[in-house]
N, C-alpha and C. Protein backbone atom coordinates (compact mmCIF):
# COMPACT_ATOMS: atom_id res chain seq x y z
N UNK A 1 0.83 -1.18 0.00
CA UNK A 1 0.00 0.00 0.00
C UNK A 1 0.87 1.24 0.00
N UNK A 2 1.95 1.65 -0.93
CA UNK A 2 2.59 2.05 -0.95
C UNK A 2 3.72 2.58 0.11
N UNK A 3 4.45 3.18 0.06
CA UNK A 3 5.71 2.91 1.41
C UNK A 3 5.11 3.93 2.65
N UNK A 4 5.44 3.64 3.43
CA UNK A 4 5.08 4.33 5.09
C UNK A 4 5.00 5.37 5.59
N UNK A 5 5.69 6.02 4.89
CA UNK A 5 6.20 8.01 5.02
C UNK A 5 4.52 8.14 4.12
N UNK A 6 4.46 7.26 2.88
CA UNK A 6 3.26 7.87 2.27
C UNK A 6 1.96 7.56 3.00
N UNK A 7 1.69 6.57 3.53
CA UNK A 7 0.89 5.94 4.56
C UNK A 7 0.63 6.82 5.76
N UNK A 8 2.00 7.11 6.06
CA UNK A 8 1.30 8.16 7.46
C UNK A 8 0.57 9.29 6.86
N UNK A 9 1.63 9.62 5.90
CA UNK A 9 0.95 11.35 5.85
C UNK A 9 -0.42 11.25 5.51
N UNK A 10 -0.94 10.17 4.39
CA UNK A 10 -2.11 10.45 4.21
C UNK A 10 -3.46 9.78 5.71
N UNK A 11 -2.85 9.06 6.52
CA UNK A 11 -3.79 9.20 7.87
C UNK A 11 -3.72 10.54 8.66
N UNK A 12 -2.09 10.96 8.87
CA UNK A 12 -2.59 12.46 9.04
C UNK A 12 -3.32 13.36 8.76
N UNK A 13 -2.93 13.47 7.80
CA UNK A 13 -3.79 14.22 6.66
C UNK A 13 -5.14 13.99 6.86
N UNK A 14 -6.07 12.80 6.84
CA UNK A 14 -7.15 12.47 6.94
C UNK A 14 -7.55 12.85 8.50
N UNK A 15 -6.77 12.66 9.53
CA UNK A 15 -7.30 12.90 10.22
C UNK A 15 -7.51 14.58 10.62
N UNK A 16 -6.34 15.30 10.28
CA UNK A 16 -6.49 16.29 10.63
C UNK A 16 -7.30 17.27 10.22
N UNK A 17 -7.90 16.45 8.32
CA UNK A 17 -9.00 17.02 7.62
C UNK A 17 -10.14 16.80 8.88
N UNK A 18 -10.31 15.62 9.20
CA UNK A 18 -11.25 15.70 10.10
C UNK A 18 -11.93 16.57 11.48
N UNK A 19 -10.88 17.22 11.65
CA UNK A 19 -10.57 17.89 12.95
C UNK A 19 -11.21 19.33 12.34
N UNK A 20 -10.76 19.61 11.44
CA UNK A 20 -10.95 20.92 11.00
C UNK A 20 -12.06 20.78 10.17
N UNK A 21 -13.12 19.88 9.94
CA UNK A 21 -14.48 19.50 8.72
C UNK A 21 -15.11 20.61 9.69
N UNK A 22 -15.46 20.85 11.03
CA UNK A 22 -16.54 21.51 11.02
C UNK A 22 -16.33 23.53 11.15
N UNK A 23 -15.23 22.96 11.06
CA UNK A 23 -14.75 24.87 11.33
C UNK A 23 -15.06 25.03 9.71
N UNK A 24 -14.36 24.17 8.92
CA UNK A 24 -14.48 24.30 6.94
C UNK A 24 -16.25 24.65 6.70
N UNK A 25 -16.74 24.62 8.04
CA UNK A 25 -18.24 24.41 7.01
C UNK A 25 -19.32 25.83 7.41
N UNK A 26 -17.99 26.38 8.40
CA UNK A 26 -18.49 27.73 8.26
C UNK A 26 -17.81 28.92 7.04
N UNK A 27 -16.77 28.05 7.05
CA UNK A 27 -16.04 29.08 6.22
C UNK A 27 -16.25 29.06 4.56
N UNK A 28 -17.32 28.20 3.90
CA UNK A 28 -17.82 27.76 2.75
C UNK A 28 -16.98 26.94 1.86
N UNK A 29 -17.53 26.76 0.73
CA UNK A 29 -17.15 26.08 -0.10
C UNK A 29 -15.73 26.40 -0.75
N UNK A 30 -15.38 27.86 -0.97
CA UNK A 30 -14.20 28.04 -1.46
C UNK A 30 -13.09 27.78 -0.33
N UNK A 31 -13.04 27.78 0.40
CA UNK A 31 -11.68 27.52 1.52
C UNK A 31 -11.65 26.18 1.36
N UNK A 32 -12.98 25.33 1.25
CA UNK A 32 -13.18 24.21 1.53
C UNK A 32 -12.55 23.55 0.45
N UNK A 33 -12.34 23.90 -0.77
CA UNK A 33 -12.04 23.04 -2.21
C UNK A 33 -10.44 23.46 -2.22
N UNK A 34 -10.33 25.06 -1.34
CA UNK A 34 -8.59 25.33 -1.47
C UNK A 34 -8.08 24.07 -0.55
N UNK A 35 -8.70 24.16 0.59
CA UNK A 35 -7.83 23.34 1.45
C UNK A 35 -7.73 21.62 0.92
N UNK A 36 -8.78 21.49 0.41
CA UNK A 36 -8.38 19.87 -0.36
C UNK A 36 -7.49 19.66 -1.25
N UNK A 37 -7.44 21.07 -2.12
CA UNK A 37 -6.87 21.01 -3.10
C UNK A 37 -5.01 21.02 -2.45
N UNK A 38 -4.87 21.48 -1.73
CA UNK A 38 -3.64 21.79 -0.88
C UNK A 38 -3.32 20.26 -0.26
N UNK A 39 -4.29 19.72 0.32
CA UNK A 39 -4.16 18.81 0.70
C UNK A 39 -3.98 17.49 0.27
N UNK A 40 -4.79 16.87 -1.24
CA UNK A 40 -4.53 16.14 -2.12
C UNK A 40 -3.01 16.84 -2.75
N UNK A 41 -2.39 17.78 -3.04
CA UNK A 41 -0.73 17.75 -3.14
C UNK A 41 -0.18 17.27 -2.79
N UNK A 42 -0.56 17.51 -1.19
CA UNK A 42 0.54 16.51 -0.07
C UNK A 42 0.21 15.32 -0.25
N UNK A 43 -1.07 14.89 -0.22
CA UNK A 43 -0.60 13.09 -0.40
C UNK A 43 -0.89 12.61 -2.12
N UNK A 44 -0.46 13.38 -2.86
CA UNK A 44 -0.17 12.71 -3.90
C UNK A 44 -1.68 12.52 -4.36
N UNK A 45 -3.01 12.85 -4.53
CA UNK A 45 -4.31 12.44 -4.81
C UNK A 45 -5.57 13.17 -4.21
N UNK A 46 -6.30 12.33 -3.86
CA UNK A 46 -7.63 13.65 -3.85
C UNK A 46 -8.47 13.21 -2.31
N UNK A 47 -8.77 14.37 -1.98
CA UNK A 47 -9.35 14.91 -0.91
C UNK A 47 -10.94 15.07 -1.02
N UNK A 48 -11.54 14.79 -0.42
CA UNK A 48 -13.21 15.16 -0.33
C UNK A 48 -13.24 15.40 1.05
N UNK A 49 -13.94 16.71 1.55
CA UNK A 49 -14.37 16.84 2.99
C UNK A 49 -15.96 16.67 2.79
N UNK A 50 -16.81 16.55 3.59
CA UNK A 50 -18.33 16.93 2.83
C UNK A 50 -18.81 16.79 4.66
N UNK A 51 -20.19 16.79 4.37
CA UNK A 51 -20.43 16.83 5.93
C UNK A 51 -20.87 15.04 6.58
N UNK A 52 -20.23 13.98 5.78
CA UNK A 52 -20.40 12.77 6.27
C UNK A 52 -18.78 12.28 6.58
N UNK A 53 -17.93 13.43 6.84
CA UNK A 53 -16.47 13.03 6.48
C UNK A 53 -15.29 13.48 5.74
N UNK A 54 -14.52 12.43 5.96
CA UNK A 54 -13.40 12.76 4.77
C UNK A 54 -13.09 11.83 4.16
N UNK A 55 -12.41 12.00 3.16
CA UNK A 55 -12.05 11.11 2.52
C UNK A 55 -11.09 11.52 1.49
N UNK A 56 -9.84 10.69 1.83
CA UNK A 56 -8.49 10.44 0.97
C UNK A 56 -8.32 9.46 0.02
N UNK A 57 -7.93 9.98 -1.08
CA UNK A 57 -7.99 8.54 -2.09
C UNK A 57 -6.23 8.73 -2.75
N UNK A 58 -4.85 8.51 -2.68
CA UNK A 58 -4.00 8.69 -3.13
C UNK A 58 -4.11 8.16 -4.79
N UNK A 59 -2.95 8.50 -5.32
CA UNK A 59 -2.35 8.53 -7.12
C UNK A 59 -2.79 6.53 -6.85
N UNK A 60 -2.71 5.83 -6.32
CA UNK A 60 -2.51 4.70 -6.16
C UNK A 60 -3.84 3.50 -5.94
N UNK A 61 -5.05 4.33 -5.44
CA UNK A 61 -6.12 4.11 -5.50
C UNK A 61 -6.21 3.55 -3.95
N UNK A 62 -5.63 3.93 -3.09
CA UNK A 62 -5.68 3.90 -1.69
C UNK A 62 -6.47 4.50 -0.95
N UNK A 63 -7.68 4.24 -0.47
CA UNK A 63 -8.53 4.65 0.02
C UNK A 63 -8.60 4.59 1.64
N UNK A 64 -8.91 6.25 2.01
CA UNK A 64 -9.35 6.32 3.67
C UNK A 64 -10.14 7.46 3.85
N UNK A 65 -11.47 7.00 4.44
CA UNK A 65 -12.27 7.60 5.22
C UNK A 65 -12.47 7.62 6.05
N UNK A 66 -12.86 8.92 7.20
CA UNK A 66 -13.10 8.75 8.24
C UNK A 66 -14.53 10.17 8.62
N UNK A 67 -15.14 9.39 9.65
CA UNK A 67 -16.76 10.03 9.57
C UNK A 67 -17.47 9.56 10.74
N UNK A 68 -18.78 9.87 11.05
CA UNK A 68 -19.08 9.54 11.98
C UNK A 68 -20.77 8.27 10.81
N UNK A 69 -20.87 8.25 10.03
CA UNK A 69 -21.40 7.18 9.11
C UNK A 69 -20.78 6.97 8.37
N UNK A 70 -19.66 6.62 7.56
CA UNK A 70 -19.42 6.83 6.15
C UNK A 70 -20.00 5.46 5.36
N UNK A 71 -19.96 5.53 4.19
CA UNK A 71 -20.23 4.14 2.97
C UNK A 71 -18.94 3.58 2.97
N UNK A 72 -19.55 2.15 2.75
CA UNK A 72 -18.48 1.67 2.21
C UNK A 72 -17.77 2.19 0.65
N UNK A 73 -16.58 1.70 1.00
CA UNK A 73 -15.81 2.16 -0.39
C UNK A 73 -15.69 1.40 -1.62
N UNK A 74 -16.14 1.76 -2.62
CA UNK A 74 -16.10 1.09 -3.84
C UNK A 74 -15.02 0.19 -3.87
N UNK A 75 -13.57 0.06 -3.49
CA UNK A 75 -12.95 -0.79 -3.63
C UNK A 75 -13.26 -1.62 -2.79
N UNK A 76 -14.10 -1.63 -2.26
CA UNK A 76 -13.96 -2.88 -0.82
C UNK A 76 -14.37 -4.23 -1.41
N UNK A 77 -13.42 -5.28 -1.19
CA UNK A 77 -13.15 -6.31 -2.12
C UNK A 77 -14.58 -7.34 -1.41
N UNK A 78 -15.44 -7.73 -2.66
CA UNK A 78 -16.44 -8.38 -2.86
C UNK A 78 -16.26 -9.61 -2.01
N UNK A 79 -14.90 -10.51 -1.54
CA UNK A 79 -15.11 -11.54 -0.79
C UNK A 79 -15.29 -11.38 0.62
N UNK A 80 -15.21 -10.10 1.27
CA UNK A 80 -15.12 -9.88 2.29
C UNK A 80 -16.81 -9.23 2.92
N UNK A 81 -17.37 -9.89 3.64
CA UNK A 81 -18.52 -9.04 4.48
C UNK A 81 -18.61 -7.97 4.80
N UNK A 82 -19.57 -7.15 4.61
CA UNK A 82 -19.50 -5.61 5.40
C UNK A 82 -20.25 -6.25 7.10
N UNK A 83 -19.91 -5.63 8.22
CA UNK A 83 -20.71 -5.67 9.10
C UNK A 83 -21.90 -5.03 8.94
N UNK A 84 -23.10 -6.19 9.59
CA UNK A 84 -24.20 -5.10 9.68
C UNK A 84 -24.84 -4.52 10.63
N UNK A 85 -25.42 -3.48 10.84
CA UNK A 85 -26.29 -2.84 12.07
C UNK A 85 -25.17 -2.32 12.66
N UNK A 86 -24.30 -1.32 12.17
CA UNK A 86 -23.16 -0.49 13.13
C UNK A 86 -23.20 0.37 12.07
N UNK A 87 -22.24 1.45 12.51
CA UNK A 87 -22.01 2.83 11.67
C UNK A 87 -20.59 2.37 11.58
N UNK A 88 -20.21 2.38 10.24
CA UNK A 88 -18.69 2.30 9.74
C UNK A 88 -17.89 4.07 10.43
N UNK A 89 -17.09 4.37 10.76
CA UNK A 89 -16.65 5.60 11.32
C UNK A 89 -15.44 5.56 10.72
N UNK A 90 -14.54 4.48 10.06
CA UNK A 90 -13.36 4.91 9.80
C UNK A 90 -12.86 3.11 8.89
N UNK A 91 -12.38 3.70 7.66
CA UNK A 91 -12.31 2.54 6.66
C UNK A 91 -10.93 3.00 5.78
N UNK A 92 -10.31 1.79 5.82
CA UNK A 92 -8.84 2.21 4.73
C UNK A 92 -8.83 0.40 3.82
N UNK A 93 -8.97 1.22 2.70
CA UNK A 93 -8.83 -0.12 1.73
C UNK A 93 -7.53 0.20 0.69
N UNK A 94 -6.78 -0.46 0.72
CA UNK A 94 -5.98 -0.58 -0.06
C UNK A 94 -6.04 -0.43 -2.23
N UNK A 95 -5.98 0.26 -2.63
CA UNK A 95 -6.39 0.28 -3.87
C UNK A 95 -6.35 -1.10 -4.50
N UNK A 96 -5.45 -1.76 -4.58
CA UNK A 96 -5.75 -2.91 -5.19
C UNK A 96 -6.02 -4.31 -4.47
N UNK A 97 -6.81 -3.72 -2.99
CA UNK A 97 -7.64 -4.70 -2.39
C UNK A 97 -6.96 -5.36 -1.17
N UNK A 98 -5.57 -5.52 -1.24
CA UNK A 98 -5.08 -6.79 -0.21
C UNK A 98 -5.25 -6.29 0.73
N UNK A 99 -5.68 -5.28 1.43
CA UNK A 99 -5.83 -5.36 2.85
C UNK A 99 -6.86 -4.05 2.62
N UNK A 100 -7.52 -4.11 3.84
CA UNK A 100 -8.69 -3.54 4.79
C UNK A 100 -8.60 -3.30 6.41
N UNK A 101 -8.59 -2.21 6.36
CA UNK A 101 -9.06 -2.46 7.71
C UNK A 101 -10.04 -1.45 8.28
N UNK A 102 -10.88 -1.49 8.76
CA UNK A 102 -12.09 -0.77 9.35
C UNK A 102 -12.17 -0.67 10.59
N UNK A 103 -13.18 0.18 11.10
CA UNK A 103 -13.67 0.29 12.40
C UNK A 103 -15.19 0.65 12.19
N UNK A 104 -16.23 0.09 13.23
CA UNK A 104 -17.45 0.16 13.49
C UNK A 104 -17.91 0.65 14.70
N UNK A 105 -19.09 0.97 14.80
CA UNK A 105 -19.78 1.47 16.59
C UNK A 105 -21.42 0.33 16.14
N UNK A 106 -21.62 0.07 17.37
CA UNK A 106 -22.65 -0.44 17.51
C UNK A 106 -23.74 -0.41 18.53
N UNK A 107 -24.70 -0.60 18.98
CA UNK A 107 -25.38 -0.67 19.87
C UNK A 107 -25.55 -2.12 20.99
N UNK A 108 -25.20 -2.89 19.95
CA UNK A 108 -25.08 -4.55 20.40
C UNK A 108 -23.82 -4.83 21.08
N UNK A 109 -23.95 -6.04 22.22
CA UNK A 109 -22.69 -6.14 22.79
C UNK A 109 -21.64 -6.97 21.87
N UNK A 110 -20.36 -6.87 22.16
CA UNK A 110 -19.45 -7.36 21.55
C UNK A 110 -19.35 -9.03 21.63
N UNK A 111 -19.93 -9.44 21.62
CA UNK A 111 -20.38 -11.02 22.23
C UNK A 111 -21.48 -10.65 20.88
N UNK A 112 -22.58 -10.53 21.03
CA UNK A 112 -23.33 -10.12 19.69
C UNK A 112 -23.10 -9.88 18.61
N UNK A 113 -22.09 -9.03 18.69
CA UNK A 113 -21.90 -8.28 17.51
C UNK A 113 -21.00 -9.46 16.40
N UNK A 114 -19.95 -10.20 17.12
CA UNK A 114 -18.81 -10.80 17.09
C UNK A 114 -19.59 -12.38 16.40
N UNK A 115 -20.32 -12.29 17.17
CA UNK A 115 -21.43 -13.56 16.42
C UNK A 115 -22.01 -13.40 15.39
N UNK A 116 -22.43 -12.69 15.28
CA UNK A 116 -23.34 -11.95 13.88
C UNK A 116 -21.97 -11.98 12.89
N UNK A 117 -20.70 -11.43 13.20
CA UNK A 117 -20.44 -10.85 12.26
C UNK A 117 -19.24 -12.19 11.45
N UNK A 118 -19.39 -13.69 12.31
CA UNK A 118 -18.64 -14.61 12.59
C UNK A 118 -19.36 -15.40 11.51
N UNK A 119 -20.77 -15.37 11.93
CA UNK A 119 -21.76 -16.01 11.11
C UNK A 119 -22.06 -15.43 9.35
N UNK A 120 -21.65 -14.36 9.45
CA UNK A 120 -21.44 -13.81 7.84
C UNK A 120 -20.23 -14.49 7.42
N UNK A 121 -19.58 -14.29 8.02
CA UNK A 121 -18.02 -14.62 7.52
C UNK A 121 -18.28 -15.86 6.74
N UNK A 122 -18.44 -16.95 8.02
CA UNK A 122 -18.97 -18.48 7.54
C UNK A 122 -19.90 -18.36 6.56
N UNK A 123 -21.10 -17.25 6.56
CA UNK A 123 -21.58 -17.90 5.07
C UNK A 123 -21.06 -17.40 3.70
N UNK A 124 -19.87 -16.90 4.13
CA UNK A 124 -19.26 -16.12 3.27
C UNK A 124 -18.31 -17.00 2.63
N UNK A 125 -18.16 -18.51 3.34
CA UNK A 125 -16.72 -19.19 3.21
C UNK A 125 -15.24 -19.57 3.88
N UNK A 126 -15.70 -18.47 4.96
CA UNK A 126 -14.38 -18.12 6.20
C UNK A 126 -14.29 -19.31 6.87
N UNK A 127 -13.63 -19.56 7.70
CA UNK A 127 -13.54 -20.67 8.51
C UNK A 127 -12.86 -20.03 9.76
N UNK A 128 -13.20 -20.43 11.08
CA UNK A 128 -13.14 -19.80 12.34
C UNK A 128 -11.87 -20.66 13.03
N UNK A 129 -10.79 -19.34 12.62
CA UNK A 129 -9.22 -20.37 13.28
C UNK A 129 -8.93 -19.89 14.97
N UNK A 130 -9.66 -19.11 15.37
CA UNK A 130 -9.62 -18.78 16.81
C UNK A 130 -10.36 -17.65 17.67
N UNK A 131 -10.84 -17.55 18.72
CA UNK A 131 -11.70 -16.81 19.37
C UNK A 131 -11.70 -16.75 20.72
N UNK A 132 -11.39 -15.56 20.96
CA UNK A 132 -11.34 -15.28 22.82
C UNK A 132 -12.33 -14.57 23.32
N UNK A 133 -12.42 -14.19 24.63
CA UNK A 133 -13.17 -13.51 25.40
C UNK A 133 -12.32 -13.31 26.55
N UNK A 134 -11.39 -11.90 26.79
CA UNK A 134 -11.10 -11.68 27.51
C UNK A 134 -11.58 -10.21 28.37
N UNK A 135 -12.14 -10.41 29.50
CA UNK A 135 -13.01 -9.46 30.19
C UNK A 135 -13.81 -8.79 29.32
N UNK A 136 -14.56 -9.09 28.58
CA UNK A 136 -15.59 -8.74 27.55
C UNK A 136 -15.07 -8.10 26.01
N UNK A 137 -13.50 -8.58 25.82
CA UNK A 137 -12.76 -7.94 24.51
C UNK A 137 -12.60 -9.18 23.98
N UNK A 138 -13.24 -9.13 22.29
CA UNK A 138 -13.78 -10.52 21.95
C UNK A 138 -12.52 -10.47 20.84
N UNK A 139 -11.94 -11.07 20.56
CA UNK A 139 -11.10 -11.46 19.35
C UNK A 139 -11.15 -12.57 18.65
N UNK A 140 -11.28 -12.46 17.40
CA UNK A 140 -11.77 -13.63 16.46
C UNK A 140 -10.67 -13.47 15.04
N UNK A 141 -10.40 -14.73 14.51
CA UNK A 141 -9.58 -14.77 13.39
C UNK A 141 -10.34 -15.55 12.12
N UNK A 142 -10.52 -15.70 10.91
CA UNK A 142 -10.86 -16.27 10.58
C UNK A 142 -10.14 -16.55 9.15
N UNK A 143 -10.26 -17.45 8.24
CA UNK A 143 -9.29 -17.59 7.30
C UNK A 143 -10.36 -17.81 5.69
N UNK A 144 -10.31 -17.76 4.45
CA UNK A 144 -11.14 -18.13 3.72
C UNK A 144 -11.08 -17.01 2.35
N UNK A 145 -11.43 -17.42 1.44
CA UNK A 145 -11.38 -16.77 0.16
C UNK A 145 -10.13 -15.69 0.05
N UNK A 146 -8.79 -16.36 0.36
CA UNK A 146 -7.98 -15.68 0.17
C UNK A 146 -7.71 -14.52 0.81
N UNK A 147 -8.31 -14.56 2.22
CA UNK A 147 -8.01 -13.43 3.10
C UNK A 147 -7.70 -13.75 4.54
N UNK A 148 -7.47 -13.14 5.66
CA UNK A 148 -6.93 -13.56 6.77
C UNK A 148 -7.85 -12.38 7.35
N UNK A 149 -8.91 -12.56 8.08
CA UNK A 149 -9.67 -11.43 9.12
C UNK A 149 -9.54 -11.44 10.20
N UNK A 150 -8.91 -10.71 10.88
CA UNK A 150 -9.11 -10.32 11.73
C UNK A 150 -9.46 -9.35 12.80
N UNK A 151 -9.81 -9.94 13.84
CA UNK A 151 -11.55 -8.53 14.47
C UNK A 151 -11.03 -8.37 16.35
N UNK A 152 -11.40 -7.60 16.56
CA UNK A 152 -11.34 -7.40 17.94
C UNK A 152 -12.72 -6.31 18.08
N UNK A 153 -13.35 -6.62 19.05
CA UNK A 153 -14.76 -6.02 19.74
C UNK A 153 -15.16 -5.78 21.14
N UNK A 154 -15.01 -4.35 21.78
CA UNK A 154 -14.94 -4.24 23.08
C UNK A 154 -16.24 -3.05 23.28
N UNK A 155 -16.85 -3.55 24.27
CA UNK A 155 -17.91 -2.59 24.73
C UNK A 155 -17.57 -1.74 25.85
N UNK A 156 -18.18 -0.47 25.92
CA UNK A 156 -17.92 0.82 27.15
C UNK A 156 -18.76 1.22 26.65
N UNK A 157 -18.96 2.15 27.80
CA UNK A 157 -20.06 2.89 28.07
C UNK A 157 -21.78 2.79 27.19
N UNK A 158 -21.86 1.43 26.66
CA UNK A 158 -23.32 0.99 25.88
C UNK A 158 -22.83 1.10 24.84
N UNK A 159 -21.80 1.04 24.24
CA UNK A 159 -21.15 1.26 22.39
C UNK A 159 -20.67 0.57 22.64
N UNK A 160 -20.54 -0.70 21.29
CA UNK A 160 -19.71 -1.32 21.06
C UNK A 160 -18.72 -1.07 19.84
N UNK A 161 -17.41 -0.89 19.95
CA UNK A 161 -16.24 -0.83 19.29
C UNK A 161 -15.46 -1.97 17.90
N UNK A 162 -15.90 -2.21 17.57
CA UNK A 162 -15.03 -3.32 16.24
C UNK A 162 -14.18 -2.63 15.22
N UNK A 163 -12.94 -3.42 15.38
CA UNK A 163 -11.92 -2.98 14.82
C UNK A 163 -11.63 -4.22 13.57
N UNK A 164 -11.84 -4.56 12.32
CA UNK A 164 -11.58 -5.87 11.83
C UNK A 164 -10.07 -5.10 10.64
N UNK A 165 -9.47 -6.24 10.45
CA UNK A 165 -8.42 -5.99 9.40
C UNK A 165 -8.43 -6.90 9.17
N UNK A 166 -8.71 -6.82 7.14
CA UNK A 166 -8.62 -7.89 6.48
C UNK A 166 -7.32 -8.33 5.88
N UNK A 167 -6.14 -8.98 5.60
CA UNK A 167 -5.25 -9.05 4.35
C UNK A 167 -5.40 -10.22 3.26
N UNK A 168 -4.61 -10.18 2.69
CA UNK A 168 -4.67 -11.24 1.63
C UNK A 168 -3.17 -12.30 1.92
N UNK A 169 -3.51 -13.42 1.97
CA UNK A 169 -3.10 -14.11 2.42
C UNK A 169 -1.87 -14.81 1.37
């Protein structure tokens, strides 16, 4: 996913677009298209702020969003499950697919959530190579259609947290 210096900057970058989305949305549309435009320089590609997020896409087709709903991303590789019944908040797909990794919020406990999202997998083809429960932080691995998933799911304060990263194996 191209080399690491380029990797950070564009999570910086993304995040710090984020930080500053709601000050951009007083200041209108023209600051708003300078500062992307400034900002897709630095990482080599293009910038979208809008009011569901941000979103970085580098020269390379490397995709990261981050939001408090966002969509999934067109590259998000067809063998892999989306979770359902959570708000995606933060998604990086690799342009040419081999890895994923996301984050979700949910309302369901992580014991729930982790099941549900265990049971897609499997009808997806995955096969379940390991699973914990430690003080209510659920970790699950699973292996299948040429990918390696793995998830971790912890509940506080009535939200539940899922973190999954997919690669290609």
């Amino acid at each position: 996913m191209g080399n690491p210096r380029s990797r950070m900057i564009t999570v910086v970058m993304a995040g710090a677009l984020l930080v500053g989305a709601p000050v951009l949305a007083g200041c209108g549309q023209i600051a708003e298209k300078a500062i992307e435009g400034a900002a897709g320089q630095a990482v080599g590609g293009n910038v979208d702020i809008n009011e569901d997020g941000v979103t970085v896409q580098d020269d390379q087709g490397n995709n990261v969003t981050i939001g408090d709903d966002v969509p999934i991303p067109d590259n998000w590789p067809a063998e892999i499950p989306v979770l359902e019944g959570g708000k995606l908040v933060s998604v990086m797909v690799a342009g040419d697919g081999a890895s994923v990794n996301a984050m979700w919020t949910t309302p369901a406990s992580a014991e729930e959530t982790m099941a549900a999202y265990g049971a897609a997998l499997e009808s997806a083809g995955f096969t379940a190579d390991s699973t914990s429960n430690t003080s209510g932080m659920v970790n699950s691995e699973y292996t299948g259609n040429g990918y390696t998933v793995s998830m971790t799911a912890v509940t506080a304060d009535g939200s539940t947290t899922v973190i999954m990263t997919a690669t290609k194996a």
